[in-house]
Protein backbone atom coordinates (compact mmCIF):
# COMPACT_ATOMS: atom_id res chain seq x y z
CA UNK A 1 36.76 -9.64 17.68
CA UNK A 2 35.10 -6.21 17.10
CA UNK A 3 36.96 -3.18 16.64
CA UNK A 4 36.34 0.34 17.90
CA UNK A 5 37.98 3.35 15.89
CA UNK A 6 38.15 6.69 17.51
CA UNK A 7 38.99 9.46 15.40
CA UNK A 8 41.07 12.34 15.58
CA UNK A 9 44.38 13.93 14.97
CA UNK A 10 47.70 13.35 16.08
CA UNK A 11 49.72 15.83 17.99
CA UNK A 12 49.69 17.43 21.70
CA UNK A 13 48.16 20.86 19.69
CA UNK A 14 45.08 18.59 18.90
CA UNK A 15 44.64 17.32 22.37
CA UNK A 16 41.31 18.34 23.77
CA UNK A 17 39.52 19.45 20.54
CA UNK A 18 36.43 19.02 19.57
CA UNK A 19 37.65 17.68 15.89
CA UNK A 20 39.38 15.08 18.69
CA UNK A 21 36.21 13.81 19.89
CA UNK A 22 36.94 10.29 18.91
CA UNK A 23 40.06 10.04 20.35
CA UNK A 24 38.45 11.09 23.65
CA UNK A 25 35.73 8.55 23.61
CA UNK A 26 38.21 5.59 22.64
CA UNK A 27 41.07 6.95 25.19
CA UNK A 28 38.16 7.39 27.81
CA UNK A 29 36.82 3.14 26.88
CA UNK A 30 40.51 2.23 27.40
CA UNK A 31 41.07 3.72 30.60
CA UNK A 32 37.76 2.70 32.00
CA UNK A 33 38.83 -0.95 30.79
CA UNK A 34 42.62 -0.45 31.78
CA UNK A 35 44.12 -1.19 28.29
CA UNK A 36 46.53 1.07 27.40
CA UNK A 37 47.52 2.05 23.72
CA UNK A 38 50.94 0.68 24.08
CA UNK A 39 51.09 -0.48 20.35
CA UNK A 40 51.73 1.27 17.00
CA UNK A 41 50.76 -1.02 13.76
CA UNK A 42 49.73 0.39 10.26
CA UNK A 43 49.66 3.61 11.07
CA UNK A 44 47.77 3.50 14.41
CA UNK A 45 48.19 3.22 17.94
CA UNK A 46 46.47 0.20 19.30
CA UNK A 47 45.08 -1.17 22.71
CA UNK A 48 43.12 -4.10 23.20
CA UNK A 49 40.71 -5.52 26.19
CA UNK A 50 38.10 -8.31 26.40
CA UNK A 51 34.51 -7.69 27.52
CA UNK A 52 32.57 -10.50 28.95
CA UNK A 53 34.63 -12.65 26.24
CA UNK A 54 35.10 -10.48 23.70
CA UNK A 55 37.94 -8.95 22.38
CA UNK A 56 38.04 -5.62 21.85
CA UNK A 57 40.39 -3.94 19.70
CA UNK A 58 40.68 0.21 20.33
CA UNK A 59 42.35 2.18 17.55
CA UNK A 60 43.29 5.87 17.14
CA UNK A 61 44.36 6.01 13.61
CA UNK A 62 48.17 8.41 13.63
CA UNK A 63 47.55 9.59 9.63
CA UNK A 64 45.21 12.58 10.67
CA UNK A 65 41.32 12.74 10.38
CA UNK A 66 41.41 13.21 6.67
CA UNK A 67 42.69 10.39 5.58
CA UNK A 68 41.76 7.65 8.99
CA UNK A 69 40.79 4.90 6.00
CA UNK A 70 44.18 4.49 5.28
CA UNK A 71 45.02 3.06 8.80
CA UNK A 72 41.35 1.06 9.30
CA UNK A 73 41.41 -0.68 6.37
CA UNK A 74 44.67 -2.59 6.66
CA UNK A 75 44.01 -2.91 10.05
CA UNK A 76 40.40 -4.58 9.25
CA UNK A 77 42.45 -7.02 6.75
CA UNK A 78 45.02 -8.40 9.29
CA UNK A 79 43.21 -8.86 12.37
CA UNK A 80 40.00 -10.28 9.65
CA UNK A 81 37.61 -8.64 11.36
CA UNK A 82 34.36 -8.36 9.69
CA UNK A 83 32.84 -4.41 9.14
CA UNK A 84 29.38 -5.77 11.13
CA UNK A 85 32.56 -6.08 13.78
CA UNK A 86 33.48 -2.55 13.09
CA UNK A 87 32.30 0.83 15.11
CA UNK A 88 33.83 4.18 14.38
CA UNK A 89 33.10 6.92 16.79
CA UNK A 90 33.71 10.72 15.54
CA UNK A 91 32.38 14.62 16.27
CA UNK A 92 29.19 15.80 14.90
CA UNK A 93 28.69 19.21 14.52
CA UNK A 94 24.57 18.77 13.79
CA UNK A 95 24.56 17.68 17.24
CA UNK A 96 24.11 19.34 20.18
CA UNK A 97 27.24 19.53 23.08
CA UNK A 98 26.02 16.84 25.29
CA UNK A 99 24.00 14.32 22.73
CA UNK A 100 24.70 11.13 21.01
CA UNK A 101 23.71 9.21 17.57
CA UNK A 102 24.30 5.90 16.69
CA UNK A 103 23.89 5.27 13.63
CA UNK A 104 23.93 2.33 10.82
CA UNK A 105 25.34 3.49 7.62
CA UNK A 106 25.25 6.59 5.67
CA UNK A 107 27.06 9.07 4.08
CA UNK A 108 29.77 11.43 5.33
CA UNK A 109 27.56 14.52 5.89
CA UNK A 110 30.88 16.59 5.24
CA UNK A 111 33.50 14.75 7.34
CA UNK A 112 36.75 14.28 6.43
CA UNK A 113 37.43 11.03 8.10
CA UNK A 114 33.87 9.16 7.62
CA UNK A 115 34.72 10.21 3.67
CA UNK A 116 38.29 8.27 3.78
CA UNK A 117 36.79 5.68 5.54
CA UNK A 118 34.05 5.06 2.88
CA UNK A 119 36.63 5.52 0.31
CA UNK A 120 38.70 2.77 1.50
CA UNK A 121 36.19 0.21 3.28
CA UNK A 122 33.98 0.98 -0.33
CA UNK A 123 30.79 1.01 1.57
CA UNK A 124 28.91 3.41 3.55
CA UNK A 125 27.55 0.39 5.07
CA UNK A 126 29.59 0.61 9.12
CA UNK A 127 28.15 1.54 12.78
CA UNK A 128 28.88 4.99 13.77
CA UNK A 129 28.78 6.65 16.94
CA UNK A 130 27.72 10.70 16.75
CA UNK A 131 29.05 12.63 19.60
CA UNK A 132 27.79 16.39 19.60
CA UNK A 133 30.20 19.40 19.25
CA UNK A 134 27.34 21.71 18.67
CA UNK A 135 27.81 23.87 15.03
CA UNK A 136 29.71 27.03 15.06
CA UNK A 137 28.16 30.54 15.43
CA UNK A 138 30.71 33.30 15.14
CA UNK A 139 33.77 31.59 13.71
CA UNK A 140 34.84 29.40 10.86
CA UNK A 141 34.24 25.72 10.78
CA UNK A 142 38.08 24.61 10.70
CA UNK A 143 38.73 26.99 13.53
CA UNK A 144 35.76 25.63 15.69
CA UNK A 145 36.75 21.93 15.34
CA UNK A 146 40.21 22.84 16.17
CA UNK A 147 39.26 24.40 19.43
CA UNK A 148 38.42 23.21 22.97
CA UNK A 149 34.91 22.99 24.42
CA UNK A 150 34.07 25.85 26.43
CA UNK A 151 33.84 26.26 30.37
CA UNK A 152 29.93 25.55 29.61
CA UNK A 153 29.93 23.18 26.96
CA UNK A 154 32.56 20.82 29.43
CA UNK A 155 30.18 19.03 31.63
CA UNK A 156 27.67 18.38 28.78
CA UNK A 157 30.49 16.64 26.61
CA UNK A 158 31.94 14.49 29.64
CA UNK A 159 28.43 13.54 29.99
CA UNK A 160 28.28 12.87 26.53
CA UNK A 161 31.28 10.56 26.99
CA UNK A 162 30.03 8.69 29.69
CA UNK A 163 26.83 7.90 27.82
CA UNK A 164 28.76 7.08 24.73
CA UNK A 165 31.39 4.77 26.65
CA UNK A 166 27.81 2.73 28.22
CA UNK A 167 26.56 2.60 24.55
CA UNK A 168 30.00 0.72 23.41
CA UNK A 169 29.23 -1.50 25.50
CA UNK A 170 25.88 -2.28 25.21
CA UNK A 171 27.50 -2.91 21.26
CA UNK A 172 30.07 -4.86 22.14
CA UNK A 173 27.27 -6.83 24.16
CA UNK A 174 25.81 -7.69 20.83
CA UNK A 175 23.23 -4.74 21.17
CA UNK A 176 21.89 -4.08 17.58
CA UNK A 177 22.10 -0.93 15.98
CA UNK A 178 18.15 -0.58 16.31
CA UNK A 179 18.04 -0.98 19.80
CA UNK A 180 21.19 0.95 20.57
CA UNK A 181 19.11 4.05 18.73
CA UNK A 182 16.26 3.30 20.98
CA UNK A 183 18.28 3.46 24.16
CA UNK A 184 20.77 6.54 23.34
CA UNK A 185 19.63 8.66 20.24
């Protein structure tokens, strides 16, 4: 089974922000693969699917970006997935609107939720997927996350999305981390 964590924060104000990014992507997968999140266990709302014979288990943690570990880990522990099984996809802000980075391991480069999720796994050692938000130039960081991509910046994040939703599968394919860098970044 491999897992794919989007993350985000919970709550209709959060909907459509760029700190939300995550969500989007994973939300975006489950339509695309018609499995609704129709089930709430430690502390995040599920959905599941199976890709050329692999299951495929989607999760939105509900405890809020800062502290996502708290839901993954547990939910790592009960279903035993492995982390090599494990893919969490978040915003980047030292990425362009409209680009994606997979990525290996590595440390949180200032997020919230990558931090709690190193805390709790205890490794930096997990796939990531990048998606772009672009970096703030007039206003604060918090208050840039929290908002919605612009008229401009739209079509260059669904794109983003798209690509991102082909590189998922490609992993859940058994692509390597290597190659998947090759093909996206």
């Amino acid at each position: 089974m491999k897992m794919i964590v989007g993350l985000g924060n919970i709550g209709t104000n959060y909907d459509g922000t760029r700190h939300n990014t995550g969500f989007m992507v994973v939300d975006e997968f489950a339509r695309i693969h018609q499995a609704p999140f129709s089930k709430h266990q430690m502390e995040a709302s599920l959905a599941t699917t199976v890709i050329n014979g692999e299951k495929v288990l989607l999760v939105k943690p509900s405890t809020y970006m800062n502290d996502s570990g708290r839901a993954v880990r547990p939910l790592l522990d009960y279903y035993k997935i492995d982390i090599a099984d494990l893919i969490v996809v978040y915003d980047d802000m030292d990425l362009p609107v409209g680009k994606i980075r997979f990525r290996k391991k590595g440390a949180a480069g200032g997020h919230n939720g990558i931090k709690s999720l190193i805390s709790h796994l205890k490794t930096q050692d997990f796939d990531r997927l990048k998606v772009g938000t672009d970096h703030p130039q007039k206003t604060t960081v918090v208050n840039y996350v929290l908002s919605k991509f612009t008229a401009t910046q739209q079509p260059l994040f669904d794109e983003s999305v798209d690509h991102s939703i082909s590189g998922l599968e490609d992993w859940v394919n058994g692509m390597s981390i290597a190659d998947l860098m090759n093909k996206y970044n």
